[in-house]
C-alpha atoms as a PDB file:
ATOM      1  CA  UNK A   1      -8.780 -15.488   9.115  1.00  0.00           C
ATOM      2  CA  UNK A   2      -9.799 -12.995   6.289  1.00  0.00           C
ATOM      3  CA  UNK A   3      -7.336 -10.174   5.417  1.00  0.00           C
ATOM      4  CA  UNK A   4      -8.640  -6.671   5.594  1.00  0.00           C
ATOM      5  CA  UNK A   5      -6.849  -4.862   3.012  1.00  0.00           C
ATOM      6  CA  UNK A   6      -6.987  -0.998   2.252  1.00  0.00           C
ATOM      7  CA  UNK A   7      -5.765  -0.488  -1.014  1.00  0.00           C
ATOM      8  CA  UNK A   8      -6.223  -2.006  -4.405  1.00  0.00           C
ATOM      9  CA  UNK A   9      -5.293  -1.928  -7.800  1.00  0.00           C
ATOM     10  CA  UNK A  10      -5.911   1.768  -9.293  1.00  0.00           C
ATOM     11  CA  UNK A  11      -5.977   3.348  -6.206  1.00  0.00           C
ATOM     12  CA  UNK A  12      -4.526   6.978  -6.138  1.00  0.00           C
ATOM     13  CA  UNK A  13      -2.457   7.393  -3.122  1.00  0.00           C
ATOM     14  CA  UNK A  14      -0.208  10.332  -1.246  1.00  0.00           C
ATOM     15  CA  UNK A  15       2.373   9.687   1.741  1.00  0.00           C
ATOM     16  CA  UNK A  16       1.820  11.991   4.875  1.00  0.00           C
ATOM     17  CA  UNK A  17       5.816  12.224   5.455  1.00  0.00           C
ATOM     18  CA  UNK A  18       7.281  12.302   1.615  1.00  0.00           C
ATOM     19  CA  UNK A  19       5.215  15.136  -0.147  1.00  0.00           C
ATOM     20  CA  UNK A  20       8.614  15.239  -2.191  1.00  0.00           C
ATOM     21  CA  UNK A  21       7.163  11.813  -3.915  1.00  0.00           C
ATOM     22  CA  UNK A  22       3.869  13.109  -5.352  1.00  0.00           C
ATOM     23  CA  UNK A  23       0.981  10.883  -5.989  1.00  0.00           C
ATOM     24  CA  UNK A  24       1.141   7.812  -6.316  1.00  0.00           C
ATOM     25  CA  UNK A  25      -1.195   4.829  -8.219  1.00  0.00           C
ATOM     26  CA  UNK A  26      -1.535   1.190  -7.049  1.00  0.00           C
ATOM     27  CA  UNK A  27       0.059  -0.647  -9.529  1.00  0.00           C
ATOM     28  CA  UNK A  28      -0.211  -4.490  -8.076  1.00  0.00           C
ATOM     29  CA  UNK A  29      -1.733  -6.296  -5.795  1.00  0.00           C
ATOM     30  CA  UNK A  30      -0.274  -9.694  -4.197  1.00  0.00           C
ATOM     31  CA  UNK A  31      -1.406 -11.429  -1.344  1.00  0.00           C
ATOM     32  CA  UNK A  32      -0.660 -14.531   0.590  1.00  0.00           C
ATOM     33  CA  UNK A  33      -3.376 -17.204   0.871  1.00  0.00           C
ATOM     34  CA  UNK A  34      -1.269 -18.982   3.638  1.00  0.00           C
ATOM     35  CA  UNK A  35      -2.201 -18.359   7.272  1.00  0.00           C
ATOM     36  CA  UNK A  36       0.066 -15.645   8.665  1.00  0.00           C
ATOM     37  CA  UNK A  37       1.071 -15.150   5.049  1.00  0.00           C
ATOM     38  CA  UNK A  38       1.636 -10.934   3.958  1.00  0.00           C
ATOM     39  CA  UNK A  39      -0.555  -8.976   1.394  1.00  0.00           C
ATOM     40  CA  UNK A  40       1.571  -6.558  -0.434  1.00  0.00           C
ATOM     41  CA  UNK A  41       0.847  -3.772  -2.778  1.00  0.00           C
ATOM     42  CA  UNK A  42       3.530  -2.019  -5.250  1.00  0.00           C
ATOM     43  CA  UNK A  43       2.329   1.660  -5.734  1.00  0.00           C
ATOM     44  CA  UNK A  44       4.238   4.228  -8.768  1.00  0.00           C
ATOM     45  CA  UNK A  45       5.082   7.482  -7.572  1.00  0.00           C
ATOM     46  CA  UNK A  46       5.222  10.371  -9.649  1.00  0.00           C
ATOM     47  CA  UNK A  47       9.164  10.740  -8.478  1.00  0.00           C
ATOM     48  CA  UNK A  48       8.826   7.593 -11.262  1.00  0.00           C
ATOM     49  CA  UNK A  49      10.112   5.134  -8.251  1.00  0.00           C
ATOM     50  CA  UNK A  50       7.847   1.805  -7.033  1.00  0.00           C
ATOM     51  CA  UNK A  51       7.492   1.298  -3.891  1.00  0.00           C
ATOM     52  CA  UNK A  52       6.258  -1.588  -1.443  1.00  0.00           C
ATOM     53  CA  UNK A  53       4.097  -1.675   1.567  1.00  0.00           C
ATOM     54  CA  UNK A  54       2.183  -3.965   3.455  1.00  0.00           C
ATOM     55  CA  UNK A  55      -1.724  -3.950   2.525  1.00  0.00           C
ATOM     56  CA  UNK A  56      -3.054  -5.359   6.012  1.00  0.00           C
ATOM     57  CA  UNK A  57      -5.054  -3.182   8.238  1.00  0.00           C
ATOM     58  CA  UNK A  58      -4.502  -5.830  10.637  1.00  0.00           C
ATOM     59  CA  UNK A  59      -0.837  -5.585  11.013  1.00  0.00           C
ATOM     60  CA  UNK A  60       0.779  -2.798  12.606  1.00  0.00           C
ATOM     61  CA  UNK A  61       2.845  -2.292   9.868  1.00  0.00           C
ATOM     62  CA  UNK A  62      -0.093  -1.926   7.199  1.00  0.00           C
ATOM     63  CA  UNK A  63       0.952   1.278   4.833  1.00  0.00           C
ATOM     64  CA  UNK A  64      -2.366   2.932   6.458  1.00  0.00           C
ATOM     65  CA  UNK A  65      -0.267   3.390   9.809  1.00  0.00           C
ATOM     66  CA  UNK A  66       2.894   4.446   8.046  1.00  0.00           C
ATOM     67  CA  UNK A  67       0.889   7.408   6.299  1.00  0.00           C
ATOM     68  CA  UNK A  68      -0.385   6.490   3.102  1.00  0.00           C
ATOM     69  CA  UNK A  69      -3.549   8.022   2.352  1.00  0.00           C
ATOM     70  CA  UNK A  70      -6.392   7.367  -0.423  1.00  0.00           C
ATOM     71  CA  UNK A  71      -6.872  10.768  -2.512  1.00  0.00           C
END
């Protein structure tokens, strides 16, 4: 099955609940090409911390869901 991912590499992003961490860039991309296997994406802040989430729209616990938004 084909992953649906939402963000990629250069994407500028925000977080619904932590205004306190500012925008945010993708910085990498890494996904699994095993069945079942995660798809991951490390985004910069500008609090200057990384931070990962899950990239799947499919999985409930895709960064989408958790409020990550696309500026």
């Amino acid at each position: 099955m084909r992953k649906r991912l939402y963000l990629k590499v250069g994407d500028r992003v925000n977080h619904l609940r932590y205004s306190a961490w500012g925008v945010g860039e993708v910085i990498e991309e890494k996904h699994s090409n095993l069945s079942g296997g995660f798809c991951f994406v490390r985004i910069l802040f500008a609090d200057g911390k990384e931070r990962s989430f899950i990239n799947d729209l499919e999985s409930a616990h895709c960064c989408y869901y958790s409020g990550v938004r696309i500026l």
